[in-house]
Protein backbone atom coordinates (compact mmCIF):
# COMPACT_ATOMS: atom_id res chain seq x y z
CA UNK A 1 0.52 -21.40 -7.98
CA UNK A 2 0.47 -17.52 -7.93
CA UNK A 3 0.08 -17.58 -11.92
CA UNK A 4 -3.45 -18.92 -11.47
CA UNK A 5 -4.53 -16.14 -9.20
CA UNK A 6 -3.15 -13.01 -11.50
CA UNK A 7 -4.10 -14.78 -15.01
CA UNK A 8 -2.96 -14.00 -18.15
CA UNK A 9 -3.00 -10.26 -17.68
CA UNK A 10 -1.32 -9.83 -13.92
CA UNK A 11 2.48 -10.38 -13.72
CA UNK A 12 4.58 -12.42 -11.48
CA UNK A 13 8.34 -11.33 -10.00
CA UNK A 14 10.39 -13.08 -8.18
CA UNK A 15 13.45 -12.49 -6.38
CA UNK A 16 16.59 -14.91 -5.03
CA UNK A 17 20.23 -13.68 -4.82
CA UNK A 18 21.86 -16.97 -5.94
CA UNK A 19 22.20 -17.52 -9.48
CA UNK A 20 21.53 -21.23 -8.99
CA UNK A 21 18.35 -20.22 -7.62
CA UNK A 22 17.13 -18.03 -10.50
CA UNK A 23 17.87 -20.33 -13.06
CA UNK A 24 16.00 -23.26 -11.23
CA UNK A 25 13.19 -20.51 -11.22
CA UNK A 26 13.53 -19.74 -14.63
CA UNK A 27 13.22 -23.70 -16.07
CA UNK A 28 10.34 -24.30 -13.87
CA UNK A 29 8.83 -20.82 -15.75
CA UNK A 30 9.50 -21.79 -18.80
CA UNK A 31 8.59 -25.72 -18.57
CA UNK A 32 5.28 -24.25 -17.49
CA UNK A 33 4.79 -21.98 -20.42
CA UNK A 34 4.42 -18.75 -18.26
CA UNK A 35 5.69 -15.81 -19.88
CA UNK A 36 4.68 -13.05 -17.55
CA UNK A 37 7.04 -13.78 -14.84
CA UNK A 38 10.35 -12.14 -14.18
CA UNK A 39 13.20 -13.40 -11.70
CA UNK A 40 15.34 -11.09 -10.33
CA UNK A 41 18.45 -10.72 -7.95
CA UNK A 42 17.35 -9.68 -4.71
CA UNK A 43 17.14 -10.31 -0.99
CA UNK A 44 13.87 -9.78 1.64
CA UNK A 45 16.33 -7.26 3.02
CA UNK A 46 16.75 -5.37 -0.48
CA UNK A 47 13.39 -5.73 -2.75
CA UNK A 48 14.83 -4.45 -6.12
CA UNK A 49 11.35 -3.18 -7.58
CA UNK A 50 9.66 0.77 -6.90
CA UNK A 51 7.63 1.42 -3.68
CA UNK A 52 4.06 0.53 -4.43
CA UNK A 53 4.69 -1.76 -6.68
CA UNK A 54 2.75 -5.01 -5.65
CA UNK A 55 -0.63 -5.81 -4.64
CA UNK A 56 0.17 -9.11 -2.77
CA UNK A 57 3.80 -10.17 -1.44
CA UNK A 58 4.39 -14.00 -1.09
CA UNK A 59 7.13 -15.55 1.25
CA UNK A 60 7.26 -19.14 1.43
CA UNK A 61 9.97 -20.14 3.76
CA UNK A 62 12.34 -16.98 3.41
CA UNK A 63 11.79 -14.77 6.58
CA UNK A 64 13.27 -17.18 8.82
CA UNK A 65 16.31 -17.27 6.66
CA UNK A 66 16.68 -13.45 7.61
CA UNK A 67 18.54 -12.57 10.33
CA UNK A 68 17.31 -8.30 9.31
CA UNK A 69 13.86 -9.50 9.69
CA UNK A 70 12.77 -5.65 10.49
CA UNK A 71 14.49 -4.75 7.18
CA UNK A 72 12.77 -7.60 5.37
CA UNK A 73 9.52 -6.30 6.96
CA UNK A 74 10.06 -3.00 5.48
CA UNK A 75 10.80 -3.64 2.34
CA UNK A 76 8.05 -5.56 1.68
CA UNK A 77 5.84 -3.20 3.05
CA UNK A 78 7.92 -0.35 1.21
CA UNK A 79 6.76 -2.36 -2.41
CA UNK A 80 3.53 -3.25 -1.99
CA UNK A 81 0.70 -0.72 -3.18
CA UNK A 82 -1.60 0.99 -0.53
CA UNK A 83 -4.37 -2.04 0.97
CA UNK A 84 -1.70 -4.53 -0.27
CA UNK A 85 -1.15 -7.88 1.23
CA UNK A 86 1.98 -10.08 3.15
CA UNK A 87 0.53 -13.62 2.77
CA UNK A 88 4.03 -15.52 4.11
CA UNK A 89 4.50 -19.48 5.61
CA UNK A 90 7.34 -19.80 7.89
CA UNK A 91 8.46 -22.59 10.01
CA UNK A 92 8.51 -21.84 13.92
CA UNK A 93 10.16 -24.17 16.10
CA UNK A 94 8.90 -24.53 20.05
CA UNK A 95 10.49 -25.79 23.41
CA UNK A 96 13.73 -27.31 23.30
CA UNK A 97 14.07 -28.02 19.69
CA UNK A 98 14.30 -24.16 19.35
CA UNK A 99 16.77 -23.49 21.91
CA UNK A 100 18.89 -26.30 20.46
CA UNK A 101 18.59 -25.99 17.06
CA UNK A 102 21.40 -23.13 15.74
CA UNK A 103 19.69 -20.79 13.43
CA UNK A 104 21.83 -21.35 10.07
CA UNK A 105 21.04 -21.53 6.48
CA UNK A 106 22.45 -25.33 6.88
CA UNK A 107 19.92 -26.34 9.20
CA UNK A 108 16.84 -25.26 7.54
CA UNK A 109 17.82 -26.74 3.93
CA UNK A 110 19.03 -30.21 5.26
């Protein structure tokens, strides 16, 4: 989706540290045609690209994986430019299905 907002002359990065991960990346890049993306190893907790490097950071799903969430928070603030943007979607669970539920990487993939 983010390749329609940068067009043809923005670039696209993405990060995962399982190798699985990136290479599902990578197919879905490439059976799309896009060839300004890159994938790299990386965590939230350990952006692997130069402060100031982004103008918009997109987490879908990752920051509740994070049990640095500070650190993530930095680091994504540490890489994106000057006026740049967090736009993230996260799931937040309420009541007793949050005391209940243990916070694993098991229970939010199942």
């Amino acid at each position: 989706m983010a390749s329609h907002y940068v067009g043809a002359a923005g670039r696209l990065c993405g990060i995962d540290p399982t190798p699985e991960m990136r290479q599902v990346a990578l197919a879905n890049v490439s059976a799309v045609g896009l060839r300004n993306v890159e994938i790299r190893e990386g965590t939230a907790e350990s952006i692997p690209y130069d402060d100031g490097t982004f103008d918009v950071v997109i987490s879908n799903g990752v920051l509740n994986l994070s049990t640095q969430k500070e650190q993530a928070f930095r680091e994504i603030f540490r890489v994106l430019r000057p006026g740049g943007r967090l736009q993230f979607a996260d799931f937040v669970l309420e009541g007793e299905q949050a005391r209940e539920t243990p916070v694993t990487p098991e229970t939010w993939s199942d």
